[in-house]
N, C-alpha and C. Protein backbone atom coordinates (compact mmCIF):
# COMPACT_ATOMS: atom_id res chain seq x y z
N UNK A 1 46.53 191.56 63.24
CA UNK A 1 47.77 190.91 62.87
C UNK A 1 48.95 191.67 63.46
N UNK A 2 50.06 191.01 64.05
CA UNK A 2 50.99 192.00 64.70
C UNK A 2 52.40 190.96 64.12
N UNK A 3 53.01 191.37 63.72
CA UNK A 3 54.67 191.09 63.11
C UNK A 3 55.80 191.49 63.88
N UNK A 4 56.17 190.19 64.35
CA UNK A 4 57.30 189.61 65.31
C UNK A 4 58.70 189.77 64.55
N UNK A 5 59.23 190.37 65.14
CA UNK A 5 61.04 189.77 64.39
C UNK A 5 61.54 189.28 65.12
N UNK A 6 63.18 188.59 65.15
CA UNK A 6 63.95 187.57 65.84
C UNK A 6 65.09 187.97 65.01
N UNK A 7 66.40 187.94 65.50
CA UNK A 7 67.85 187.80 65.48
C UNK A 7 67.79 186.11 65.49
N UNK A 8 68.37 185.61 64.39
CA UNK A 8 68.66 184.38 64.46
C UNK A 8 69.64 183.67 64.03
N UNK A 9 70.01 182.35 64.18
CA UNK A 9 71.32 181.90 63.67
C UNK A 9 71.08 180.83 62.50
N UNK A 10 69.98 181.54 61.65
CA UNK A 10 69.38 180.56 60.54
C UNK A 10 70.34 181.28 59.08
N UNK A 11 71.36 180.71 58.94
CA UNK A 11 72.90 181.27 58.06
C UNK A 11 72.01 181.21 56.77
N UNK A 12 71.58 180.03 55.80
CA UNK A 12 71.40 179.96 54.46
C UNK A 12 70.01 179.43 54.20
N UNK A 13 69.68 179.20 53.05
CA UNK A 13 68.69 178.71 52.54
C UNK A 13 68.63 176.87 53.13
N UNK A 14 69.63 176.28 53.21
CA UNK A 14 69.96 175.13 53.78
C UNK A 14 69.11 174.85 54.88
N UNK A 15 69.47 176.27 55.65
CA UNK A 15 69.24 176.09 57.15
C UNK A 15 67.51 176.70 57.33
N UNK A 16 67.39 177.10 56.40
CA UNK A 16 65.95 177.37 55.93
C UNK A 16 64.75 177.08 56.07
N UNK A 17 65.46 175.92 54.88
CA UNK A 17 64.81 174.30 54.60
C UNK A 17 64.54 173.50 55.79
N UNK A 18 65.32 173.60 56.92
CA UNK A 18 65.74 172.58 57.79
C UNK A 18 64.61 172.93 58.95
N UNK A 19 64.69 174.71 58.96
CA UNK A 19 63.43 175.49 59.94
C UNK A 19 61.92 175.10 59.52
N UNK A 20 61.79 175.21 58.00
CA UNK A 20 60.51 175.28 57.58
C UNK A 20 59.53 174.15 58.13
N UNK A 21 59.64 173.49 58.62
CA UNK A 21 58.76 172.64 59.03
C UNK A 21 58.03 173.05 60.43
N UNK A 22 59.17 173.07 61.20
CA UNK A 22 58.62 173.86 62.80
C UNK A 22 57.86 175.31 62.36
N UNK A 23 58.64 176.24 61.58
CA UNK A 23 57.83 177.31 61.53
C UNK A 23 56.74 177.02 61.24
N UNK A 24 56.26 176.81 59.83
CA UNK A 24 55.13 176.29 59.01
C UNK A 24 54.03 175.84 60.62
N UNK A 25 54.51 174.86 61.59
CA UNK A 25 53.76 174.27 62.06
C UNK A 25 53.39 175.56 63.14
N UNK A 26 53.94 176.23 63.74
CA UNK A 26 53.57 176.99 64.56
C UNK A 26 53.35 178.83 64.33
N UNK A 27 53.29 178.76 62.83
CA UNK A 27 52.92 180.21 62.19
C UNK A 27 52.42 179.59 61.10
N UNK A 28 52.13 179.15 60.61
CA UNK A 28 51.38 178.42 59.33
C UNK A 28 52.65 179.71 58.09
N UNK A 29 52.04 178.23 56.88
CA UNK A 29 52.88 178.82 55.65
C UNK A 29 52.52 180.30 55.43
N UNK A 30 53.90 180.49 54.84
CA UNK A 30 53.40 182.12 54.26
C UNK A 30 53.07 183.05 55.39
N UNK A 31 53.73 182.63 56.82
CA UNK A 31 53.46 183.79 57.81
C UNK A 31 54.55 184.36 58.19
N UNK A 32 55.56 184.01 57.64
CA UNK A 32 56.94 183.81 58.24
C UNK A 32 58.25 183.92 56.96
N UNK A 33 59.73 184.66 57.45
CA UNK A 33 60.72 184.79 55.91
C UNK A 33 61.77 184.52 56.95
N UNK A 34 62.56 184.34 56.53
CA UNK A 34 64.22 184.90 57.03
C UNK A 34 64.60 185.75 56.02
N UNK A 35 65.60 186.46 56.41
CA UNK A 35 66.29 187.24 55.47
C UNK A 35 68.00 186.76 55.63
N UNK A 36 68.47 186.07 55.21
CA UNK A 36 69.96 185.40 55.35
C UNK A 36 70.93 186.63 54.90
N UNK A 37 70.23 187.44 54.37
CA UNK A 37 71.64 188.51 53.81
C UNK A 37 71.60 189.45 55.25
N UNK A 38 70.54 189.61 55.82
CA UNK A 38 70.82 190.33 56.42
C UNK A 38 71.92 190.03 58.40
N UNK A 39 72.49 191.05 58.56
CA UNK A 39 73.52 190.64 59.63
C UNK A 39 73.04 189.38 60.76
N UNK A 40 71.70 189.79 60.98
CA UNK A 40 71.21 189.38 62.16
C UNK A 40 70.46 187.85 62.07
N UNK A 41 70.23 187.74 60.31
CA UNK A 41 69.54 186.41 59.92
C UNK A 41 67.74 187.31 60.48
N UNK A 42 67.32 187.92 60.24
CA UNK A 42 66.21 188.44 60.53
C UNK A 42 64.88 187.28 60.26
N UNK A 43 64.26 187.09 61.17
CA UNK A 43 63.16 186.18 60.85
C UNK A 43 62.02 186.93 61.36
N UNK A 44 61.27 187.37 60.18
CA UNK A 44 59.95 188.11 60.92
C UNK A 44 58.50 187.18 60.34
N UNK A 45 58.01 187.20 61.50
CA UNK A 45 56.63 186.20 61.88
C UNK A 45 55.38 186.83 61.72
N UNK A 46 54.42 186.79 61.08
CA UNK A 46 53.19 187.76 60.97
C UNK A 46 52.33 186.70 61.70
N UNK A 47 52.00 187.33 63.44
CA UNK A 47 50.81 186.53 63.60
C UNK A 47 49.65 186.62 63.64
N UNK A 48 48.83 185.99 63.39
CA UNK A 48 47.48 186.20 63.21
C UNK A 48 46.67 185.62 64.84
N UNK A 49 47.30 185.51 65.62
CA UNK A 49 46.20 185.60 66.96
C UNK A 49 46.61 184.18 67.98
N UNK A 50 46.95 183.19 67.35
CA UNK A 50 47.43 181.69 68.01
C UNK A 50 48.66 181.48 68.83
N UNK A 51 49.67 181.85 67.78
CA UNK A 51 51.24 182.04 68.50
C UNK A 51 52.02 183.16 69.01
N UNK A 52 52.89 182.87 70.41
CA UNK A 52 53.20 183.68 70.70
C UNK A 52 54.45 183.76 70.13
N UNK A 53 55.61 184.72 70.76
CA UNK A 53 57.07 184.92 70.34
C UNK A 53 57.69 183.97 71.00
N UNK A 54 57.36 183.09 72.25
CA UNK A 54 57.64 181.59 72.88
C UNK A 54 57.96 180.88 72.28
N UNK A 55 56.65 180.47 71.32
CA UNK A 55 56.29 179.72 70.62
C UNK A 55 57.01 179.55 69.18
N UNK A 56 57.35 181.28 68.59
CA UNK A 56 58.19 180.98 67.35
C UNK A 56 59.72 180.55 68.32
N UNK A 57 60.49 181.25 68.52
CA UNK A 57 61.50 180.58 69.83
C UNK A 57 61.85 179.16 69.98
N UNK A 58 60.96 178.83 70.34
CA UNK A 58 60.84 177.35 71.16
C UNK A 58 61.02 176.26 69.72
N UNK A 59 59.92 176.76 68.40
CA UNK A 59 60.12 176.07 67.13
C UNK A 59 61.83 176.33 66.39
N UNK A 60 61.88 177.47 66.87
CA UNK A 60 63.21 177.75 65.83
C UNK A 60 64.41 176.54 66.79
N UNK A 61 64.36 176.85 67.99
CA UNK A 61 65.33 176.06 68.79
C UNK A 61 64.97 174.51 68.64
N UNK A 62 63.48 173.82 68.28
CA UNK A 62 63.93 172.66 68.16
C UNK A 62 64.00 171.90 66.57
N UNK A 63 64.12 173.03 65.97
CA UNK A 63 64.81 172.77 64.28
C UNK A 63 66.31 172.93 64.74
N UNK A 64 66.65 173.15 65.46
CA UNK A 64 68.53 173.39 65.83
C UNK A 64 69.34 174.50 65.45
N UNK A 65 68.08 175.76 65.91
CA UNK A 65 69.11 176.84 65.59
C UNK A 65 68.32 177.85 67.17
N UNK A 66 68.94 179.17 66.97
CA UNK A 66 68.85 180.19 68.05
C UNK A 66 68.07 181.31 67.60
N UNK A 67 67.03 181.84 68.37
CA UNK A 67 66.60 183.22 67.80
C UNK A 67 66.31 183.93 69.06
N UNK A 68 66.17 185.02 69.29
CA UNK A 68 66.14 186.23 70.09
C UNK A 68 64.99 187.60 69.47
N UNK A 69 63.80 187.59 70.06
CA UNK A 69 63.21 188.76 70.09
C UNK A 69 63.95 189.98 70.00
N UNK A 70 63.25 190.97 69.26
CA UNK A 70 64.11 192.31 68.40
C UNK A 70 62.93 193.31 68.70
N UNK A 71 62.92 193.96 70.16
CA UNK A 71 61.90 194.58 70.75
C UNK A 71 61.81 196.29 70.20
């Protein structure tokens, strides 16, 4: 298992809600948080072997927000 983070522009629980579907689909439930308090909107991804950091990326951008790998 290796755990991904991302800088993102996912502001509230709102915007959350709005991600959870793409994530869910391309990290399955419960693999994945944001942290909204924190500066950066932190979204860290626990993957288990399927998805890459593309792939969370590519989901976060077509829920309608921005994220950036945190190397």
């Amino acid at each position: 298992m290796e755990t991904l983070k991302f800088k993102t522009t996912i502001k509230c629980m709102g915007c959350v809600s709005k991600a959870t579907p793409f994530l869910n689909e391309v990290a399955g439930e419960e693999n994945w948080k944001v942290d909204v308090n924190n500066p950066d909107k932190l979204l860290e991804v626990t993957i288990n072997g399927g998805a890459s950091a593309g792939d969370i990326v590519k989901a976060v951008q077509e829920a309608g927000f921005k994220a950036e790998p945190i190397h």
